[in-house]
PDB file of N, CA and C in Angstrom:
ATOM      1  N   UNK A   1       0.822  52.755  43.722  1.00  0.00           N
ATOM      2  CA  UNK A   1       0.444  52.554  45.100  1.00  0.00           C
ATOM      3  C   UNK A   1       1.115  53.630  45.952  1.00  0.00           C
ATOM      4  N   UNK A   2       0.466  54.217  46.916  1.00  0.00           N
ATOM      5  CA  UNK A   2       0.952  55.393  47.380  1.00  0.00           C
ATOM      6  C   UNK A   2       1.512  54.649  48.911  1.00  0.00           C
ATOM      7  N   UNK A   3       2.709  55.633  49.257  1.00  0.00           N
ATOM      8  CA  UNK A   3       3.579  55.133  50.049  1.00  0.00           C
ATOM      9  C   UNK A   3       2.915  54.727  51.682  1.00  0.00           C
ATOM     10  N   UNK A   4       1.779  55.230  51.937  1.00  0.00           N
ATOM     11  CA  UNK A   4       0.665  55.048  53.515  1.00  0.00           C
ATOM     12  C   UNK A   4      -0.026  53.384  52.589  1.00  0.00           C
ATOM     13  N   UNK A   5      -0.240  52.624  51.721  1.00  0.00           N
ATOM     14  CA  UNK A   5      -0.257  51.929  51.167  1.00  0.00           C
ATOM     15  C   UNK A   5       0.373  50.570  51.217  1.00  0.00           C
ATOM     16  N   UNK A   6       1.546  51.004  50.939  1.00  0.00           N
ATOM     17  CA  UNK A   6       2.547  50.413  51.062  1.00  0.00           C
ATOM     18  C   UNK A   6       3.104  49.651  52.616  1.00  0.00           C
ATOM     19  N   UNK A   7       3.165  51.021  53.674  1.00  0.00           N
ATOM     20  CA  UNK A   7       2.880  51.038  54.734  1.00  0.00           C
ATOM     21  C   UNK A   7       2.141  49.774  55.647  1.00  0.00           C
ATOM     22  N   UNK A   8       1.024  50.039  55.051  1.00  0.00           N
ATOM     23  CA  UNK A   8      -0.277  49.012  55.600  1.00  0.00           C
ATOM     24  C   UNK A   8       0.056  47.535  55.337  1.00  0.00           C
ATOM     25  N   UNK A   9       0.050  47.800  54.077  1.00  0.00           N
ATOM     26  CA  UNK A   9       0.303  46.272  53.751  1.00  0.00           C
ATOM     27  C   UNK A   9       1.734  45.731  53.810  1.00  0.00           C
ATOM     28  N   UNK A  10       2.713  46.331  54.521  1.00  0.00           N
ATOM     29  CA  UNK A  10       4.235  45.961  55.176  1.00  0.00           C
ATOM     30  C   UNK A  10       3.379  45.609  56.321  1.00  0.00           C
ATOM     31  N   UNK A  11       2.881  46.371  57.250  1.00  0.00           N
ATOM     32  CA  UNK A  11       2.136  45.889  58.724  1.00  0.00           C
ATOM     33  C   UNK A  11       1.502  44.745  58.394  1.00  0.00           C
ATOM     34  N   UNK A  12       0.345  44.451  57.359  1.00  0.00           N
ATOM     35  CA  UNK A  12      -0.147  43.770  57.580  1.00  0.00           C
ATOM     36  C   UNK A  12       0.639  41.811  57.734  1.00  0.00           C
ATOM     37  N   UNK A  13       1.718  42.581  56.768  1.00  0.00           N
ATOM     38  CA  UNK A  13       2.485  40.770  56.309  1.00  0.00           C
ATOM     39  C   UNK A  13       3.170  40.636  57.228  1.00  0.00           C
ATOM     40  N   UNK A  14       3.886  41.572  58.486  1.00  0.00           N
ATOM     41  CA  UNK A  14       4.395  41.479  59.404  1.00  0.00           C
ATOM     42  C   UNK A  14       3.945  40.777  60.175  1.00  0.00           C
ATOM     43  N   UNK A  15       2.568  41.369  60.735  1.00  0.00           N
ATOM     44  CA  UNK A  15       1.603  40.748  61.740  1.00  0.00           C
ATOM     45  C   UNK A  15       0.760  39.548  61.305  1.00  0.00           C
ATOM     46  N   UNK A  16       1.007  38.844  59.997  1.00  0.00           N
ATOM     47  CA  UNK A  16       0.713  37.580  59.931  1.00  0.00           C
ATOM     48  C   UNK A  16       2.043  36.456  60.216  1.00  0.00           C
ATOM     49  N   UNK A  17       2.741  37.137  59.951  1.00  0.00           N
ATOM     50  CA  UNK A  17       4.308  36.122  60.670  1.00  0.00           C
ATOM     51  C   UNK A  17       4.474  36.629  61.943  1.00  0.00           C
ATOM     52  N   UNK A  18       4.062  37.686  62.189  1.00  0.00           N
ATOM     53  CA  UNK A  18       4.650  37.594  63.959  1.00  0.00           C
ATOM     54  C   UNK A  18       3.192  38.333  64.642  1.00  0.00           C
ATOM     55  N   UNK A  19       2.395  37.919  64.613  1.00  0.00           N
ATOM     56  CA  UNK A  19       0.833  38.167  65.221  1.00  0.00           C
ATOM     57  C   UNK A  19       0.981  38.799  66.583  1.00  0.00           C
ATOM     58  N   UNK A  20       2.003  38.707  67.356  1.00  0.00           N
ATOM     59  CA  UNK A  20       2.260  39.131  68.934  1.00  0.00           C
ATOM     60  C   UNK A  20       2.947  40.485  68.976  1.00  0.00           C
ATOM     61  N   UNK A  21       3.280  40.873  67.893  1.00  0.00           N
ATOM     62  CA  UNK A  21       3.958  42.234  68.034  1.00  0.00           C
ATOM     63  C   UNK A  21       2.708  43.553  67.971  1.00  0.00           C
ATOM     64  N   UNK A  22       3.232  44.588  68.724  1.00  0.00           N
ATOM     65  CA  UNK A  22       2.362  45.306  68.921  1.00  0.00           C
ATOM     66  C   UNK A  22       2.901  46.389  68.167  1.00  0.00           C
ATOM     67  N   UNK A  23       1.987  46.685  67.154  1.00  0.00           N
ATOM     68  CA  UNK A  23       2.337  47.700  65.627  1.00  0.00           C
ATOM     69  C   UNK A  23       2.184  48.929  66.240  1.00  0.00           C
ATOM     70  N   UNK A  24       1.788  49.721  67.279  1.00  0.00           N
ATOM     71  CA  UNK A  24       1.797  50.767  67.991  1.00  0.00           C
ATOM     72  C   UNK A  24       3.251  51.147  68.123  1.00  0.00           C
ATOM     73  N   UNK A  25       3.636  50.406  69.101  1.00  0.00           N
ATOM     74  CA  UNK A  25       5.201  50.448  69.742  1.00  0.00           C
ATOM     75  C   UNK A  25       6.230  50.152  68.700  1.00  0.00           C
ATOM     76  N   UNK A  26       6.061  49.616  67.026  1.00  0.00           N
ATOM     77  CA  UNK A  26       6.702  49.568  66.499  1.00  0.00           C
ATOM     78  C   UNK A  26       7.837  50.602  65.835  1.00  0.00           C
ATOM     79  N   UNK A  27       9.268  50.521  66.201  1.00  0.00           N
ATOM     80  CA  UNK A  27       9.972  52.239  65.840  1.00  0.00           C
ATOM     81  C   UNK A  27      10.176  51.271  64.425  1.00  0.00           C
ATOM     82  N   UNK A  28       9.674  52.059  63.250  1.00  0.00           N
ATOM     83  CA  UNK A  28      10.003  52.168  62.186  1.00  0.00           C
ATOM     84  C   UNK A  28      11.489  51.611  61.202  1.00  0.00           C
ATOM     85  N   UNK A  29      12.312  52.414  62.209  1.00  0.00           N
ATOM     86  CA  UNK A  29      13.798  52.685  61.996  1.00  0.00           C
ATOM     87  C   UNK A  29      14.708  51.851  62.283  1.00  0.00           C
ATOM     88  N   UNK A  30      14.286  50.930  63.223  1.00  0.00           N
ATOM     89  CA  UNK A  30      15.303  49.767  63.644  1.00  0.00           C
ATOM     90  C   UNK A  30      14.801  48.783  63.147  1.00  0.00           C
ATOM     91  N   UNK A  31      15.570  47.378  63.084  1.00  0.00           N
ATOM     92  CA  UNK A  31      15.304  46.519  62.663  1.00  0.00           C
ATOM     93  C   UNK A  31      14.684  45.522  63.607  1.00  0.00           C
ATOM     94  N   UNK A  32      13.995  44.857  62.394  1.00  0.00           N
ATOM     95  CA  UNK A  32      12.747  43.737  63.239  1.00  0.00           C
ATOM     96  C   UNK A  32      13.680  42.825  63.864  1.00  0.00           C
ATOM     97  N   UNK A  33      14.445  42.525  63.830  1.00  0.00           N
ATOM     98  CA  UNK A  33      14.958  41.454  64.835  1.00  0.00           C
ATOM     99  C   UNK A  33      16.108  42.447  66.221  1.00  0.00           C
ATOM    100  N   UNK A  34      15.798  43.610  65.916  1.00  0.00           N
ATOM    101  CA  UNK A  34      16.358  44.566  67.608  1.00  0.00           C
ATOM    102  C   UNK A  34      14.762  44.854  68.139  1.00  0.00           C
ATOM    103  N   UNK A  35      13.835  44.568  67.845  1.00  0.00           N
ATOM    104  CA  UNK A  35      12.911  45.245  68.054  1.00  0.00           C
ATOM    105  C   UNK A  35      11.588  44.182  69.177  1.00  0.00           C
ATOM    106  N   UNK A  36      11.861  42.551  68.709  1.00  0.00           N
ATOM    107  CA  UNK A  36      11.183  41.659  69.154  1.00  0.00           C
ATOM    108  C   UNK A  36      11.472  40.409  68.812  1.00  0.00           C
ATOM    109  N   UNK A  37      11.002  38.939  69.052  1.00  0.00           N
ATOM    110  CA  UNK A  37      11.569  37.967  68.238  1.00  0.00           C
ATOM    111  C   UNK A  37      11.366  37.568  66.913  1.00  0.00           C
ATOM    112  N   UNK A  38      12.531  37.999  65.944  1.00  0.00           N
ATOM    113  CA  UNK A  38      12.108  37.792  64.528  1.00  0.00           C
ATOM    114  C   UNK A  38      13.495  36.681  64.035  1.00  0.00           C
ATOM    115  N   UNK A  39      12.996  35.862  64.269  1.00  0.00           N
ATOM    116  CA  UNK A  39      14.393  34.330  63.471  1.00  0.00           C
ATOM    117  C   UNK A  39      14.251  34.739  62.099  1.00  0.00           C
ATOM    118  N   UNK A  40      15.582  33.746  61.529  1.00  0.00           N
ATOM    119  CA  UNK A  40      15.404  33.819  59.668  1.00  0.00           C
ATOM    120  C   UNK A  40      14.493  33.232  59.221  1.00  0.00           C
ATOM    121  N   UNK A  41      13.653  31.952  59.975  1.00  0.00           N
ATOM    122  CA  UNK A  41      12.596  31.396  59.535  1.00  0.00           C
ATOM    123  C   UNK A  41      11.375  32.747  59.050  1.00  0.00           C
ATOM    124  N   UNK A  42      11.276  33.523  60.444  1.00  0.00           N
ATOM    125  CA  UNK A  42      10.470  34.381  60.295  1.00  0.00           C
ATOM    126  C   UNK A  42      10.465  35.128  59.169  1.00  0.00           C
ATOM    127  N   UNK A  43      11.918  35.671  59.162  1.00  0.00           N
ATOM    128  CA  UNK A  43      12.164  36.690  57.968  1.00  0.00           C
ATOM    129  C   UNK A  43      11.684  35.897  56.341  1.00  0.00           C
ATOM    130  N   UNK A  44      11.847  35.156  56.822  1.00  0.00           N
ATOM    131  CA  UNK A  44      11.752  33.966  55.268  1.00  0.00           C
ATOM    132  C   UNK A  44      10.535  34.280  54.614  1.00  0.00           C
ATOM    133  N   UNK A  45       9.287  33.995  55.943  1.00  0.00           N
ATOM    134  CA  UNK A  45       8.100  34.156  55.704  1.00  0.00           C
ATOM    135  C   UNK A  45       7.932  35.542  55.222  1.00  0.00           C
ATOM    136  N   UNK A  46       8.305  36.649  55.953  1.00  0.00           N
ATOM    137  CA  UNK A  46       7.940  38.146  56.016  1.00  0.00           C
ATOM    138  C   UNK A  46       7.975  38.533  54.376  1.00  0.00           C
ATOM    139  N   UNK A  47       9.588  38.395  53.789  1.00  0.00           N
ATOM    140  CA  UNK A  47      10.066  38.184  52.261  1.00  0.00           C
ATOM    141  C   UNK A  47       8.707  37.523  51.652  1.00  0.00           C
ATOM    142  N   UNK A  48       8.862  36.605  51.690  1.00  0.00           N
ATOM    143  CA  UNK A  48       7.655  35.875  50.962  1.00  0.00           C
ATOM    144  C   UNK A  48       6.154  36.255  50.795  1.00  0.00           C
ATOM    145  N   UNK A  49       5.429  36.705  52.117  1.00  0.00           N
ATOM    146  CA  UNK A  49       4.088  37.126  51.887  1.00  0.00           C
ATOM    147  C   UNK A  49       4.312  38.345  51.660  1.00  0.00           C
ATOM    148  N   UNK A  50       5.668  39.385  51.488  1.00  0.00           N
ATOM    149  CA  UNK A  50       5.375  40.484  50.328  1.00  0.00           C
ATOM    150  C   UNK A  50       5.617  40.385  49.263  1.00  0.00           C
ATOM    151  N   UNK A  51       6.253  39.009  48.994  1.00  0.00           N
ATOM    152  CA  UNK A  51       6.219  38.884  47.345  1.00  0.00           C
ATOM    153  C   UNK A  51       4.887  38.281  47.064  1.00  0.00           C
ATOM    154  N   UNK A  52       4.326  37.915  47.726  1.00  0.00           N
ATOM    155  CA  UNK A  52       2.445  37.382  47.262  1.00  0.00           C
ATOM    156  C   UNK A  52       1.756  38.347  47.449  1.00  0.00           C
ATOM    157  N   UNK A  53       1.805  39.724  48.336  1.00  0.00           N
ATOM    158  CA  UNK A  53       1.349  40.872  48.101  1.00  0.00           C
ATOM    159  C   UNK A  53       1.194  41.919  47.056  1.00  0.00           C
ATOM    160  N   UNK A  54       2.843  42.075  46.632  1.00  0.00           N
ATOM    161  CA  UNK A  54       3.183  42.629  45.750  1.00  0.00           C
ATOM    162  C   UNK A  54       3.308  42.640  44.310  1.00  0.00           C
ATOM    163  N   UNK A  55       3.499  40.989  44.345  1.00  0.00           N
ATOM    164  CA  UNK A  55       3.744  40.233  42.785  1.00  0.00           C
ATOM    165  C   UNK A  55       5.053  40.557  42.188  1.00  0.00           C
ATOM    166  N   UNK A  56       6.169  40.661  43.007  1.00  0.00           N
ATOM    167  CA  UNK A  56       7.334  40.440  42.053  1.00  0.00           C
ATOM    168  C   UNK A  56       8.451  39.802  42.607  1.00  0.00           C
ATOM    169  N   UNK A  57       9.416  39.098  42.466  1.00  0.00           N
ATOM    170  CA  UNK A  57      10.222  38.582  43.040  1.00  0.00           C
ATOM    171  C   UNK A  57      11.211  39.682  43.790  1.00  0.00           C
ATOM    172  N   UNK A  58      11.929  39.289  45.013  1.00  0.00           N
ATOM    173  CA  UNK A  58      12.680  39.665  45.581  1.00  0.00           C
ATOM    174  C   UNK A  58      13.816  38.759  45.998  1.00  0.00           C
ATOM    175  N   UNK A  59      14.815  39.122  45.199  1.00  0.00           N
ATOM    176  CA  UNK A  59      16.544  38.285  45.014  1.00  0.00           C
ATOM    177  C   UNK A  59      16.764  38.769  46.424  1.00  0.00           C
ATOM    178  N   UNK A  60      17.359  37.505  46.624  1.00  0.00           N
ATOM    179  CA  UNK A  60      17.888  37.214  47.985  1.00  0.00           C
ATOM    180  C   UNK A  60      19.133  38.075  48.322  1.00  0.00           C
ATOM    181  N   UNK A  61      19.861  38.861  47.843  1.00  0.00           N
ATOM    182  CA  UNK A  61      20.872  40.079  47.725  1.00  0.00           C
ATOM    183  C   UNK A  61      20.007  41.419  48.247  1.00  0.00           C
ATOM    184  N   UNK A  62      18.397  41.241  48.137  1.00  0.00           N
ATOM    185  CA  UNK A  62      17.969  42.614  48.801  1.00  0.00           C
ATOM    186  C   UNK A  62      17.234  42.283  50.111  1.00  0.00           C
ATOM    187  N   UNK A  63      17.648  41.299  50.571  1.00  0.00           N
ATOM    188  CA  UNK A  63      16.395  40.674  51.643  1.00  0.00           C
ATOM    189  C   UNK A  63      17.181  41.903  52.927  1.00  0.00           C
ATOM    190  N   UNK A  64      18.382  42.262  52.870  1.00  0.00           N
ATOM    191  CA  UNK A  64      18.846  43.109  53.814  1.00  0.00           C
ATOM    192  C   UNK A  64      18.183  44.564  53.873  1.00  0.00           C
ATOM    193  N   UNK A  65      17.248  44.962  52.631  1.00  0.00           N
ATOM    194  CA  UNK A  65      16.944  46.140  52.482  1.00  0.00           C
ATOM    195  C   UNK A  65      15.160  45.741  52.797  1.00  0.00           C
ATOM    196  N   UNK A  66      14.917  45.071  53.535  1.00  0.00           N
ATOM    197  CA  UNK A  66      14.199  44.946  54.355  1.00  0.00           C
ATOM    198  C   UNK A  66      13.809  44.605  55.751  1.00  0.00           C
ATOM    199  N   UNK A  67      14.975  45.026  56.000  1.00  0.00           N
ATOM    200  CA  UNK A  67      14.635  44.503  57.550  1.00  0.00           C
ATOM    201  C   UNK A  67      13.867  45.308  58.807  1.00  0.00           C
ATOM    202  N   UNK A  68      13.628  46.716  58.377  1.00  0.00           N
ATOM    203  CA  UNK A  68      13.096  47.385  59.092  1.00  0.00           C
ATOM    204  C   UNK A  68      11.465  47.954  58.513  1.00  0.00           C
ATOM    205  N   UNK A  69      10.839  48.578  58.927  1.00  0.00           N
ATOM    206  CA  UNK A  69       9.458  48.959  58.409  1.00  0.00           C
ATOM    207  C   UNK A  69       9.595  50.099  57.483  1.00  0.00           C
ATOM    208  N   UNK A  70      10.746  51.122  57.982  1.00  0.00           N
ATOM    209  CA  UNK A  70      11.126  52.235  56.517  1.00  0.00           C
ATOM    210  C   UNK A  70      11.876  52.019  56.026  1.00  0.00           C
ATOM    211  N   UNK A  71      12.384  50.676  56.202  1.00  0.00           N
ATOM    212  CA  UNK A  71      13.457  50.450  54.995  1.00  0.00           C
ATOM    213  C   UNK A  71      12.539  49.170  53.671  1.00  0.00           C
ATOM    214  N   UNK A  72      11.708  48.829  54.481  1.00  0.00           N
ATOM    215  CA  UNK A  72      10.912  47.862  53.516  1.00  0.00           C
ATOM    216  C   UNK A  72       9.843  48.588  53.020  1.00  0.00           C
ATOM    217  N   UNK A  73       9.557  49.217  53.224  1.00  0.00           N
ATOM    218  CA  UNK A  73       8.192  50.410  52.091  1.00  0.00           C
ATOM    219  C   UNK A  73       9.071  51.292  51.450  1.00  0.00           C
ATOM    220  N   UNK A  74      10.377  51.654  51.952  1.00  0.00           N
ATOM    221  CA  UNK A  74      11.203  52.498  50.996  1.00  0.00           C
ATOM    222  C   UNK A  74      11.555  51.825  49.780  1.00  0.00           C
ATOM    223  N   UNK A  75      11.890  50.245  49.925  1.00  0.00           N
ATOM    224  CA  UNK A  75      12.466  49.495  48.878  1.00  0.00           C
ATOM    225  C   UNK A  75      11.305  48.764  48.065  1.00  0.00           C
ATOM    226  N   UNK A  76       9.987  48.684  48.266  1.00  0.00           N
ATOM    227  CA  UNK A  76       9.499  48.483  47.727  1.00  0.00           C
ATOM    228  C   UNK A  76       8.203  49.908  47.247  1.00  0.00           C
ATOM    229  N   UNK A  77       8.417  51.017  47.745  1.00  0.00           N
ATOM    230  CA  UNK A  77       7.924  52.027  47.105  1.00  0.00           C
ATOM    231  C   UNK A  77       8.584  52.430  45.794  1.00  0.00           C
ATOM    232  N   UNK A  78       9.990  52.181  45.592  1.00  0.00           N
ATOM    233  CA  UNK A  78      11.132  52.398  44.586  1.00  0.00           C
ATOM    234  C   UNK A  78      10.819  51.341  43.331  1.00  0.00           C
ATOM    235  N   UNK A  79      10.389  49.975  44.174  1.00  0.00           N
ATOM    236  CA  UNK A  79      10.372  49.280  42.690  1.00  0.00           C
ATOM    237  C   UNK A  79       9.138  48.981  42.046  1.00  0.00           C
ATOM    238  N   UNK A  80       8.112  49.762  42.749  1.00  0.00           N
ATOM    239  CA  UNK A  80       6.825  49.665  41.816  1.00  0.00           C
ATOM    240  C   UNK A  80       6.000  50.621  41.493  1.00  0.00           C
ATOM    241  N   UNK A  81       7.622  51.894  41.467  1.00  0.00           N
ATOM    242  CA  UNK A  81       7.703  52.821  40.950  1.00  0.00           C
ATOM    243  C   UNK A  81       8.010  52.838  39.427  1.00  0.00           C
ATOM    244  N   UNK A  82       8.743  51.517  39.693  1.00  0.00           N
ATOM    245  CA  UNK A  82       9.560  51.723  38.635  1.00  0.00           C
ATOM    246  C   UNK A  82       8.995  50.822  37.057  1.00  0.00           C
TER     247      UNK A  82
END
């Protein structure tokens, strides 16, 4: 899966847990909860519909290496690389 791929479908699982955010204005680089309202409930969900996207589990030790939009296509461009 190529990394504009990856991309999309990070936006897309975003904007089914938080439907009000506007993916335009989104900076990449910071994290979703400096960026708009994202609770742990939210995050819970976010984790989850990319593991139903993706198909592989994600241990709760990397849920930190997703909290932003290039840090979550970076970490999951790496492991389905691999």
């Amino acid at each position: 899966m190529k990394r504009d791929e990856i991309r999309t479908a990070v936006l897309e699982a975003l904007l089914e847990i938080a439907p009000d955010v506007d993916a335009s204005a989104l900076d990449p680089a910071h994290a979703f909860r400096d960026q708009f309202d994202f609770d742990s409930m939210d995050y819970l969900n976010f984790v989850t519909a990319l593991h139903r996207r993706f198909g592989f589990d994600i241990p709760e030790h990397d849920y930190p290496e997703l909290s932003s939009l290039e840090s979550s296509v970076g970490y999951l461009e790496a492991h389905l690389s691999a």
